[in-house]
Structure formats: C-alpha cells, structure tokens
Protein backbone atom coordinates (compact mmCIF):
# COMPACT_ATOMS: atom_id res chain seq x y z
CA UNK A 1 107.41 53.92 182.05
CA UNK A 2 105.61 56.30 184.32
CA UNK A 3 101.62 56.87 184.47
CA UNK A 4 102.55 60.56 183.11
CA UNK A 5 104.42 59.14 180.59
CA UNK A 6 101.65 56.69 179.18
CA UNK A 7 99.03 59.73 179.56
CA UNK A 8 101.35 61.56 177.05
CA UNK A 9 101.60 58.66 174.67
CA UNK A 10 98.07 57.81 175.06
CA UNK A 11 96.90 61.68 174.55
CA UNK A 12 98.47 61.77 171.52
CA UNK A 13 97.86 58.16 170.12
CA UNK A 14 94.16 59.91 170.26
CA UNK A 15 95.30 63.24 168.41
CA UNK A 16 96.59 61.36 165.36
CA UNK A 17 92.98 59.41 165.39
CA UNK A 18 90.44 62.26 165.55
CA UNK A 19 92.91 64.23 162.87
CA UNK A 20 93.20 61.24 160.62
CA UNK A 21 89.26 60.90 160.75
CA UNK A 22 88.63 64.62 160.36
CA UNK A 23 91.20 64.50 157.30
CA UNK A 24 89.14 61.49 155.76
CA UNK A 25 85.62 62.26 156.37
CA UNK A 26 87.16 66.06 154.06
CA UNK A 27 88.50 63.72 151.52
CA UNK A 28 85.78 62.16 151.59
CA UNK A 29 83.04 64.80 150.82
CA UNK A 30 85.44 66.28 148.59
CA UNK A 31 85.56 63.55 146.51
CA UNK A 32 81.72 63.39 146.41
CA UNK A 33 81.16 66.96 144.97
CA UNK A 34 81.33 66.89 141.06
CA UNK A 35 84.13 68.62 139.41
CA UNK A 36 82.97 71.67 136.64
CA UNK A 37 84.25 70.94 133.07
CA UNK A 38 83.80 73.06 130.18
CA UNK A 39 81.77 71.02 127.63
CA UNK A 40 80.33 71.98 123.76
CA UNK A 41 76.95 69.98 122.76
CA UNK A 42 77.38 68.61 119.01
CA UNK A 43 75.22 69.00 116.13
CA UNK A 44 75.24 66.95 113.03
CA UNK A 45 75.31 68.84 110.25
CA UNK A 46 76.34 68.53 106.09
CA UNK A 47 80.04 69.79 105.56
CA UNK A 48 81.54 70.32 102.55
CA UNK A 49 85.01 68.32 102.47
CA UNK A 50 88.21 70.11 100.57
CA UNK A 51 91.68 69.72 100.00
CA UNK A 52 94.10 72.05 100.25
CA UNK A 53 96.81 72.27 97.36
CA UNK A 54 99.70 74.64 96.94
CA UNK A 55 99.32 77.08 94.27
CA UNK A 56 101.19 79.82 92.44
CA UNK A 57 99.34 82.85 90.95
CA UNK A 58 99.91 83.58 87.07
CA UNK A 59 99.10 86.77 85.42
CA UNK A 60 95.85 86.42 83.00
CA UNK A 61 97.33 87.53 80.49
CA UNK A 62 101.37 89.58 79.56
CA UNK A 63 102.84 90.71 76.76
CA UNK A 64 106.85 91.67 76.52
CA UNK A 65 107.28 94.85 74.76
CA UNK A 66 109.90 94.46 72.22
CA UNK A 67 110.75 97.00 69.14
CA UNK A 68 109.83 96.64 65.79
CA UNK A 69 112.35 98.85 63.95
CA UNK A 70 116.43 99.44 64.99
CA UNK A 71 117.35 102.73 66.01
CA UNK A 72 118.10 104.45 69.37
CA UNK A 73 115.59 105.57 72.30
CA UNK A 74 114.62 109.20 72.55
CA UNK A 75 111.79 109.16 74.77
CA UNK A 76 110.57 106.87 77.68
CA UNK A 77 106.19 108.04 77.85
CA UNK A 78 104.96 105.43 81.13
CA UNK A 79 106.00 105.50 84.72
CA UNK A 80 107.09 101.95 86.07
CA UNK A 81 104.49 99.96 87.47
CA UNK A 82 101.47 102.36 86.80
CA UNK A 83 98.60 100.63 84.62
CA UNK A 84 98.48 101.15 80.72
CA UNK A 85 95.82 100.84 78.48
CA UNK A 86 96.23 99.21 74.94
CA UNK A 87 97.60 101.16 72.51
CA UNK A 88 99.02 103.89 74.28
CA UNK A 89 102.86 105.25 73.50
CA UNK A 90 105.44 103.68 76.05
CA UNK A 91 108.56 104.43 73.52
CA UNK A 92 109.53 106.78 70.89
CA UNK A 93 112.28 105.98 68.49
CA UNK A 94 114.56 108.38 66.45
CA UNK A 95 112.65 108.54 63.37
CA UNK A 96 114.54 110.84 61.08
CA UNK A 97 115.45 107.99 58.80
CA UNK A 98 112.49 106.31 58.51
CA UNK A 99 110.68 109.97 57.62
CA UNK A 100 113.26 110.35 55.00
CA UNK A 101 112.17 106.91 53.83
CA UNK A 102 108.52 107.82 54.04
CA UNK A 103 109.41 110.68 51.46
CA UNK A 104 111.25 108.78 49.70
CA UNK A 105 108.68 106.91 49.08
CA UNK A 106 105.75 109.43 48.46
CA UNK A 107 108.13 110.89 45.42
CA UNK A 108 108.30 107.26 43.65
CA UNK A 109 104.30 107.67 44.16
CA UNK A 110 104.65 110.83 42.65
CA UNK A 111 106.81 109.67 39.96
CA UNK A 112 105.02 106.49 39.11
CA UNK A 113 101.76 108.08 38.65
CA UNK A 114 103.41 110.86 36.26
CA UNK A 115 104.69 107.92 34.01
CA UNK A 116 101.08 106.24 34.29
CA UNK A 117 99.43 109.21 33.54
CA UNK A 118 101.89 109.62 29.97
CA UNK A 119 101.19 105.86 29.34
CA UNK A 120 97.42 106.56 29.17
CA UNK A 121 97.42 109.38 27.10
CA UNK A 122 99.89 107.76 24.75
CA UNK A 123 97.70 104.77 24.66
CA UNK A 124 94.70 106.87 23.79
CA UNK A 125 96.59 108.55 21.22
CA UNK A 126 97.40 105.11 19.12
CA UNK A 127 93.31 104.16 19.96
CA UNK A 128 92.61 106.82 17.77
CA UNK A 129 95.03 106.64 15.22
CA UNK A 130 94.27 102.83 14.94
CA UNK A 131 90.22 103.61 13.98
CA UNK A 132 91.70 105.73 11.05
CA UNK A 133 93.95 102.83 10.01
CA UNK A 134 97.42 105.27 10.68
CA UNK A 135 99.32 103.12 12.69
CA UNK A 136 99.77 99.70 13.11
CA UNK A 137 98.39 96.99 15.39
CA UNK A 138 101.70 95.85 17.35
CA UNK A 139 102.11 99.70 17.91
CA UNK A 140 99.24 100.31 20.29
CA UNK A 141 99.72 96.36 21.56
CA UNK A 142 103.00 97.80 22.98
CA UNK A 143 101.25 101.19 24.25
CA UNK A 144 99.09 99.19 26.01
CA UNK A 145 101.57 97.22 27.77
CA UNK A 146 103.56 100.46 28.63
CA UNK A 147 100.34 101.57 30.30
CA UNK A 148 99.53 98.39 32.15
CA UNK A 149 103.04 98.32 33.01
CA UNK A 150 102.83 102.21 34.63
CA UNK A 151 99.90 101.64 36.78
CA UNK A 152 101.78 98.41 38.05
CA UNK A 153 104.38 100.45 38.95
CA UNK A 154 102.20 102.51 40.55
CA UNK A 155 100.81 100.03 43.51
CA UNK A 156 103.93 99.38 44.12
CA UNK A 157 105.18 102.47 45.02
CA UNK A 158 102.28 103.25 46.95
CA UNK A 159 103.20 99.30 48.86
CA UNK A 160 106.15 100.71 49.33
CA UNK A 161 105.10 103.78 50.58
CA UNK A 162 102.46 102.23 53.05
CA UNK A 163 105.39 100.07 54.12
CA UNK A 164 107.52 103.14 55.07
CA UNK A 165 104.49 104.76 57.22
CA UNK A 166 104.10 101.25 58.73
CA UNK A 167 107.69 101.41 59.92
CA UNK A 168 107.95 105.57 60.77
CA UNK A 169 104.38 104.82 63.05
CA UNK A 170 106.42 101.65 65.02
CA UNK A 171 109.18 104.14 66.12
CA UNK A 172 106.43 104.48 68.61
CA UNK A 173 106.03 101.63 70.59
CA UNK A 174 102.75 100.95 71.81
CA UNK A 175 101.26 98.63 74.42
CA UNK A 176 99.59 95.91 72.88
CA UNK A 177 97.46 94.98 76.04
CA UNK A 178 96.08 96.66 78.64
CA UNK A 179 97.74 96.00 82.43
CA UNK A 180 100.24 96.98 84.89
CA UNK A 181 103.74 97.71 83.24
CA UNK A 182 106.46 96.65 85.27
CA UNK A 183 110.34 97.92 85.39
CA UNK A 184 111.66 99.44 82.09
CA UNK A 185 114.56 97.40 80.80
CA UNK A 186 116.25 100.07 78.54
CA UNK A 187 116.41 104.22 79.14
CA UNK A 188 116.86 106.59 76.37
CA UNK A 189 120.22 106.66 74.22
CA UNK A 190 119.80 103.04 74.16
CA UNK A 191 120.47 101.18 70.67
CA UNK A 192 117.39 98.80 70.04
CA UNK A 193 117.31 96.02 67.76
CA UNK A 194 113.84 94.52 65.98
CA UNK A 195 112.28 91.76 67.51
CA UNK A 196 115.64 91.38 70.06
CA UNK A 197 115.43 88.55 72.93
CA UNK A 198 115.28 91.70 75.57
CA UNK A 199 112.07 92.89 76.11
CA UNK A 200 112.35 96.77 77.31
CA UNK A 201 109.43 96.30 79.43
CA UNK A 202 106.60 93.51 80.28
CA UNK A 203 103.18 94.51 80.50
CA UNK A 204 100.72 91.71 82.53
CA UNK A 205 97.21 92.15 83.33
CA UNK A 206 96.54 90.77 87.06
CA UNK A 207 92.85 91.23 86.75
CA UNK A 208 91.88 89.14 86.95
CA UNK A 209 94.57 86.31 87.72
CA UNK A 210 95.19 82.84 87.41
CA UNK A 211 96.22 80.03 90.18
CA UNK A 212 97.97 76.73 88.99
CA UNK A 213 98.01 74.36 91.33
CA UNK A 214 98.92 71.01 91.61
CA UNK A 215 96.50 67.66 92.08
CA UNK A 216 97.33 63.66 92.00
CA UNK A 217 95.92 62.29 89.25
CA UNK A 218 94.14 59.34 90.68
CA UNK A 219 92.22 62.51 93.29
CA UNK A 220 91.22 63.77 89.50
CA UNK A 221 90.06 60.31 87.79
CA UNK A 222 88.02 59.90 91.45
CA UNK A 223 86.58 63.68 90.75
CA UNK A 224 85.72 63.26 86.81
CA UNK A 225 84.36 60.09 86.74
CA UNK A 226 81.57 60.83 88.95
CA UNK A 227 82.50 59.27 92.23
CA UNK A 228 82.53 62.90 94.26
CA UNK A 229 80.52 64.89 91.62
CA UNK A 230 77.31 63.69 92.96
CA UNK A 231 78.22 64.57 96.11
CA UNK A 232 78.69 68.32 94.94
CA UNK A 233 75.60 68.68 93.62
CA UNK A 234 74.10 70.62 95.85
CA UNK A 235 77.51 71.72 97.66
CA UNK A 236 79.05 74.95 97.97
CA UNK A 237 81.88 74.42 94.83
CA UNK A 238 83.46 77.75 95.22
CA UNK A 239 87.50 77.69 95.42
CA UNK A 240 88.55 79.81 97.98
CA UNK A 241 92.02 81.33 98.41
CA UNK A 242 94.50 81.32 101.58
CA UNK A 243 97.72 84.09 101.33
CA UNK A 244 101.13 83.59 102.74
CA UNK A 245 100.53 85.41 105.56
CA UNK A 246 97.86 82.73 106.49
CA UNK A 247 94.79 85.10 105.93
CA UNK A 248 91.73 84.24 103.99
CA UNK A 249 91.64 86.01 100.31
CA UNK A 250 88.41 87.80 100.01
CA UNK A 251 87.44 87.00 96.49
CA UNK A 252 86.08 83.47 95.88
CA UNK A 253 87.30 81.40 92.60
CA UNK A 254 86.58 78.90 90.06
CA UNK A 255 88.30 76.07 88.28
CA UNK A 256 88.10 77.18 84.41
CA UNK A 257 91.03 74.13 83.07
CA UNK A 258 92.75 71.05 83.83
CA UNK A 259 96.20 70.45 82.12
CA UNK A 260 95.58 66.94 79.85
CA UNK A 261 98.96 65.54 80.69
CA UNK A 262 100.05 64.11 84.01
CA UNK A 263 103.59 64.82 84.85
CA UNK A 264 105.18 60.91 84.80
CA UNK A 265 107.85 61.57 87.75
CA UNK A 266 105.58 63.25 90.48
CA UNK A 267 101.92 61.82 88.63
CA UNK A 268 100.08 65.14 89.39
CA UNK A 269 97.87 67.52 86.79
CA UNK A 270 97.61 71.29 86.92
CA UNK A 271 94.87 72.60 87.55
CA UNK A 272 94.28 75.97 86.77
CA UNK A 273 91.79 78.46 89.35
CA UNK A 274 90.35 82.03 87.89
CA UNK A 275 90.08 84.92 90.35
CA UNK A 276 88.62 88.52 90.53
CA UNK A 277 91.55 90.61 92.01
CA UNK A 278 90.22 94.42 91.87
CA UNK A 279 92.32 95.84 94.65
CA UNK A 280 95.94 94.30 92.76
CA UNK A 281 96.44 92.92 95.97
CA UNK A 282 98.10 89.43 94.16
CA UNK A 283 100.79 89.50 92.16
CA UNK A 284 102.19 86.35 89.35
CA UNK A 285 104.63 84.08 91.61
CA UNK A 286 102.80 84.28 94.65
CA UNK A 287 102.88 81.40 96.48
CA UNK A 288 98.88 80.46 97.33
CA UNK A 289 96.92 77.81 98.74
CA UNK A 290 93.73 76.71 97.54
CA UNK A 291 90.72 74.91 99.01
CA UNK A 292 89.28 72.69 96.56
CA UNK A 293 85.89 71.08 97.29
CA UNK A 294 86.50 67.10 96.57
CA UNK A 295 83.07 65.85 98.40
CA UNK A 296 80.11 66.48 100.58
CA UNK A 297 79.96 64.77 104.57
CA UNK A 298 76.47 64.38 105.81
CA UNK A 299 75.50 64.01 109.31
CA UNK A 300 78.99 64.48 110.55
CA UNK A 301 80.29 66.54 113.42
CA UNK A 302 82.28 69.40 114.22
CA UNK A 303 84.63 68.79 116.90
CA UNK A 304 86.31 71.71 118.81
CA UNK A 305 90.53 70.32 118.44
CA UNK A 306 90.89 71.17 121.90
CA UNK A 307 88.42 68.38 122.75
CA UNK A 308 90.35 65.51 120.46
CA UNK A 309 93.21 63.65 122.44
CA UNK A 310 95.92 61.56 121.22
CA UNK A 311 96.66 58.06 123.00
CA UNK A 312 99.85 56.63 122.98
CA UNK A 313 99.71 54.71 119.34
CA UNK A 314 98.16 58.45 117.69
CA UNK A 315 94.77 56.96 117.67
CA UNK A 316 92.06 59.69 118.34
CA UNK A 317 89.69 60.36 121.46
CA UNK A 318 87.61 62.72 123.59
CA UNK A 319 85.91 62.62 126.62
CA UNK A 320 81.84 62.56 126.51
CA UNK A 321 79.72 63.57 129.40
CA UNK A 322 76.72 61.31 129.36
CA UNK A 323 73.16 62.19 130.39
CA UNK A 324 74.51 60.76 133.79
CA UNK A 325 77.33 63.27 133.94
CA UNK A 326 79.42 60.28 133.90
CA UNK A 327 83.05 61.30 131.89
CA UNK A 328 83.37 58.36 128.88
CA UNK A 329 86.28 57.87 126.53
CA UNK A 330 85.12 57.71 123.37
CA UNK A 331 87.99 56.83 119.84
CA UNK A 332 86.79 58.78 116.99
CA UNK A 333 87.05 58.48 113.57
CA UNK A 334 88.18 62.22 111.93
CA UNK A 335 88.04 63.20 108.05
CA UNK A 336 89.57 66.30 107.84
CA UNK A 337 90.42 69.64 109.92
CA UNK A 338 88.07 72.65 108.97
CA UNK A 339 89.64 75.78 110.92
CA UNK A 340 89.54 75.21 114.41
CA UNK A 341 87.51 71.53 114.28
CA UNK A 342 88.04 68.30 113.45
CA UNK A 343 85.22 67.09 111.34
CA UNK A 344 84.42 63.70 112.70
CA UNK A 345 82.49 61.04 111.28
CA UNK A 346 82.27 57.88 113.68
CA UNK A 347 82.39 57.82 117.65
CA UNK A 348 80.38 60.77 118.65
CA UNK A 349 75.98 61.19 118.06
CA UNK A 350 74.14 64.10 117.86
CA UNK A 351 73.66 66.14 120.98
CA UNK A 352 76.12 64.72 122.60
CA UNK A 353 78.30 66.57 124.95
CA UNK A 354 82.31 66.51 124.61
CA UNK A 355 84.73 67.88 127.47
CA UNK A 356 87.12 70.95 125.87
CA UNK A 357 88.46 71.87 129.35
CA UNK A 358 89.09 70.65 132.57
CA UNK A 359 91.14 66.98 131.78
CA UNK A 360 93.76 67.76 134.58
CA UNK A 361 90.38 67.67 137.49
CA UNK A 362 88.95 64.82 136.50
CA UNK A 363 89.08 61.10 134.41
CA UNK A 364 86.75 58.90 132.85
CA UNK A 365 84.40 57.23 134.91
CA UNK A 366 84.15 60.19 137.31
CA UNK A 367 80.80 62.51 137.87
CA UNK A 368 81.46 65.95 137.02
CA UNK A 369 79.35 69.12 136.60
CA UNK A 370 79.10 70.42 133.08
CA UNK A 371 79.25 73.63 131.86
CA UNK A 372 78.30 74.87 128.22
CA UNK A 373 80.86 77.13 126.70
CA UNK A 374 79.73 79.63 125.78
CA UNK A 375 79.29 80.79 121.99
CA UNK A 376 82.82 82.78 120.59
CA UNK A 377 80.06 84.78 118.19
CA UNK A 378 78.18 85.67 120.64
CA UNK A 379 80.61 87.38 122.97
CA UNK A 380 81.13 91.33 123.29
CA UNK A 381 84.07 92.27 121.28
CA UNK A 382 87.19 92.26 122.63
CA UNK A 383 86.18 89.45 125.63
CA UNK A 384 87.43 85.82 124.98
CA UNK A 385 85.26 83.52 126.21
CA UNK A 386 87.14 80.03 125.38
CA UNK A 387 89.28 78.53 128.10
CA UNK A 388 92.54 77.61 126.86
CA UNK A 389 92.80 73.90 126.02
CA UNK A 390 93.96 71.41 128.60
CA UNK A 391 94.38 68.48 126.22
CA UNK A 392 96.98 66.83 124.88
CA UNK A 393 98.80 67.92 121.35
CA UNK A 394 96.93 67.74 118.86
CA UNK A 395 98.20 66.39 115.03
CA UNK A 396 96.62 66.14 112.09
CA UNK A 397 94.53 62.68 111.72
C-alpha cells in the first residue's frame, strides 16, 4: 500500500470519528431536554353513581274510541293527530232511528200520564162516594190499585224515554279523555257495531308520559333495603333521560312505581319513570335510556378516558407525572364511565397530575415537561382546545 493510499484511509478513519462524536454528543443533549406532555391535575370530588337501563316510553294515559250504538258514519268532526279535549264530538252517527225511538218514547210518556191522571180522578171519585157509604170498600181498594198501577207505568215510560235520549246523544261519539288523537280507523259510510273489538280511533295523552324500564331484582332488594339509600340522601336523585339519537332529554324525571312481581325467566322488575313532555317531543314505543341514581362516590376522581390505558390482560392504567416530572405507571381501580371520564376510585390522589397526550414521546421513568390542558369551558366558541388522544383503546371497565 502506498503512503497516499494510507493518508486516504487514515483521513477518513478520522471523518467517521469526529461525525460519530458530533452525532452522539446531539443524541446526547437531545435526550437530556424534557419532552412536553399534555397533563390534567385531579380533584376529588362526591359523584353521584347511576346505571343506565333501557326503557320504552308509555303514554300516561289512552283511551280507544269505540261506538256505543250500531248504525253507519255520517260525519268524521277531528283532524288526525291534532289534540282533543274531553268531551268534544269526534263522530256523528245516523240518528233517524233512534229520534224516532226518542218519540216513541215521549208519546208512551204522554200516554201513561193521561191514564194516571184518569186513575186519580177515578180514585177520588170512589173517596167520596165511600164517606157517604155509596159504594163499597173492595171498589175503591181496586181504584186505588188502578192508580198506583198508572203512575208505575208512568216512570217507566219516562225510563224508557231517558233511555232513548241516552242512546240518540251516543250517535255522537265523544272523547272521553283529553290528548292527541291518532289515525282514524273508519271514514263515513262505514257500518259500526256497539262496543266492537275495532276501535275507530285511539286517543293517548303524552303529557306527561311514562318510561318502563327494566332493573335486576337483586340491584332493587340492594336499593330498598337501605344499603344505597343512605348514600342518596343528600344526592342528586333526579332520573334523567337519553334519546335514540344519543342526545340528552331536557326534562328531568322521577320514579313514581315499581312492578311487585319479578319476571322468573330474565329475574328483572319494571320500574316505571314519570316525565314532563310539553313540547310532544316523545312519543309511546320510544325506545329510551334512563340514568338511575343507585349510590353516592365520595372522594373519587374524574379521569379524562383519553388518559386510562389498557395493558395486555384489560387491566387499567395511566401515566402520573410526579412532583419530579418523573412519568409513573400507575393501575387504577374505575367504577363507572360518566360522559367523557372514568370515575376512579383507587390508584390516583388528589392533585395529582395524569398524562392525556403525548404517550408516543415519552415512557415511564422518563423526565418530561408538563403542560396543563387547558379548560374545554373555558375556550372561545368554536376553538377546540383538547389534543386528540394518543392512548390506547379504551373499553368499558
């Protein structure tokens, strides 16, 4: 090998070095400077725990609107699906026949009162004639029982009569509640029968309304004998209402019954909710779900999701920046989701800090620099301030 060729090899032996110390001494620093996380400082605070049970909503109250009296529909008065108010005229019936029964019936009135009327004086007549001695006892014995007999006659033709009024007044069907009307089941020129399985229309009054949910029985012996109900003393109780859509209900609820059976195949009760639903806005058979308040949590935390990580047997974690800024793993213990938190009872403190982004720049044991997100609330509308979530998925506990 030449002396020019061992200054090239030499030259660049020495290249490699300075780079490779250069390249080391960067690594170096760069591993030194602390890496920014996103963190959220806890607070321990009371939180009311629910449970969340499927629900349909029931009308308060409904009434089917049958007919009382056979005959064939002139007149439809209400317009599908508009509100009614008790007592007014949905239906009209032909009434021809039962008029001509109502008259028939004020002339046997008539007529029984004209035979009462020549009873009485007749029985007057023999009153008289008995003082003087003229006529005989069993004589005005049987114009008094002609008499008595007349004015009998005469209640029952006015029964009778009252009867055929009763029947000419249901050729008008009337609502017998007060609520919204739905689809008419018959038009006019229709042939209705009294009392006939087919209701021509079903009136239900919506509010307010009625939720039936759904509740294992051994949640409801843990509720009634006591073992949550001091804890709800001084808790917020009121049942609050999530649509199929997933948004929030703005009326709040309250439990008014409990069904006293338990169904023996799936071992649940009903439990029927009571809400105030002014703007119509549910309707019976609407599938609901309902957040029931089962228990009070003191001193527990609420722990931004994005913050919880799953390991690989499901068990719960996050990553706590200590007063150090040293990243620690931490296993929690959660109770229950509440919106976008877990609520957590074991594994964190109060005031502690918890990492919600930045997992992919750092790991536990290194020194980072934290930085408080900042409050959602407090941001100008139409800014997000939240950094999406680098953690793992997260499941329900």
């Amino acid at each position: 090998m030449t002396n020019r060729s061992i200054l090239v090899v030499v030259t660049m032996v020495l290249g490699l070095t300075v780079s490779s110390l250069f390249t080391g001494r960067a690594m170096s620093q760069q591993a030194q400077e602390p890496v920014p996380v996103v963190v959220v400082t806890l607070q321990a605070q009371t939180v009311t725990l629910t449970s969340t049970l499927p629900g349909r909503v029931a009308a308060s109250a409904e009434a089917e609107v049958r007919p009382q009296v056979n005959g064939i529909i002139t007149e439809r008065l209400f317009r599908e699906g508009a509100f009614v108010e008790a007592g007014e005229a949905l239906y009209r019936i032909d009434s021809a026949t039962y008029s001509a029964a109502v008259e028939q019936a004020q002339a046997a009135v008539t007529q029984a009162r004209v035979q009462l009327d020549a009873a009485e004086v007749e029985a007057e007549r023999l009153v008289e004639l008995r003082e003087r001695n003229v006529t005989s006892e069993r004589a005005f014995d049987e114009a008094k029982a002609v008499r008595d007999t007349a004015a009998a006659a005469v209640e029952v033709a006015q029964a009778q009569l009252r009867s055929a009024e009763i029947e000419l007044e249901r050729t008008t069907i009337r609502a017998r509640l007060s609520g919204e009307i739905g689809l008419a089941r018959t038009s006019p020129g229709a042939l209705v029968t009294a009392s006939q399985a087919e209701p021509l229309a079903v009136i239900r009054d919506i509010d307010p309304v009625y939720v039936d949910v759904t509740q294992s029985a051994a949640d409801l012996l843990r509720w009634t004998r006591g073992q949550t109900e001091d804890q709800l003393t001084n808790a917020d109780t009121t049942v609050r209402l999530t649509l199929a859509d997933g948004s929030e209900f703005d009326e709040t609820g309250t439990i008014t019954a409990a069904e006293p059976n338990v169904d023996p195949q799936t071992g649940v009760v009903v439990l029927r909710m009571q809400f105030d639903n002014p703007d119509r806005l549910l309707l019976p058979g609407m599938y609901v779900q309902v957040e029931l308040p089962v228990g009070t949590a003191e001193n527990v935390l609420l722990v931004p999701q994005e913050a919880v990580q799953r390991d690989r047997r499901g068990r719960p974690f996050t990553w706590v920046v200590t007063a150090e800024n040293v990243v620690e793993e931490r296993q929690v213990t959660i109770l229950q989701d509440r919106g976008s938190e877990w609520v957590v009872s074991d594994g964190l403190q109060d005031g502690e800090r918890v990492v919600v982004a930045g997992f992919q720049k750092t790991g536990v044991g290194a020194t980072v620099a934290p930085e408080e997100r900042p409050d959602p609330e407090a941001a100008p509308d139409g800014e997000d301030t939240e950094e999406p979530a680098e953690a793992g998925e997260q499941t329900s506990p």
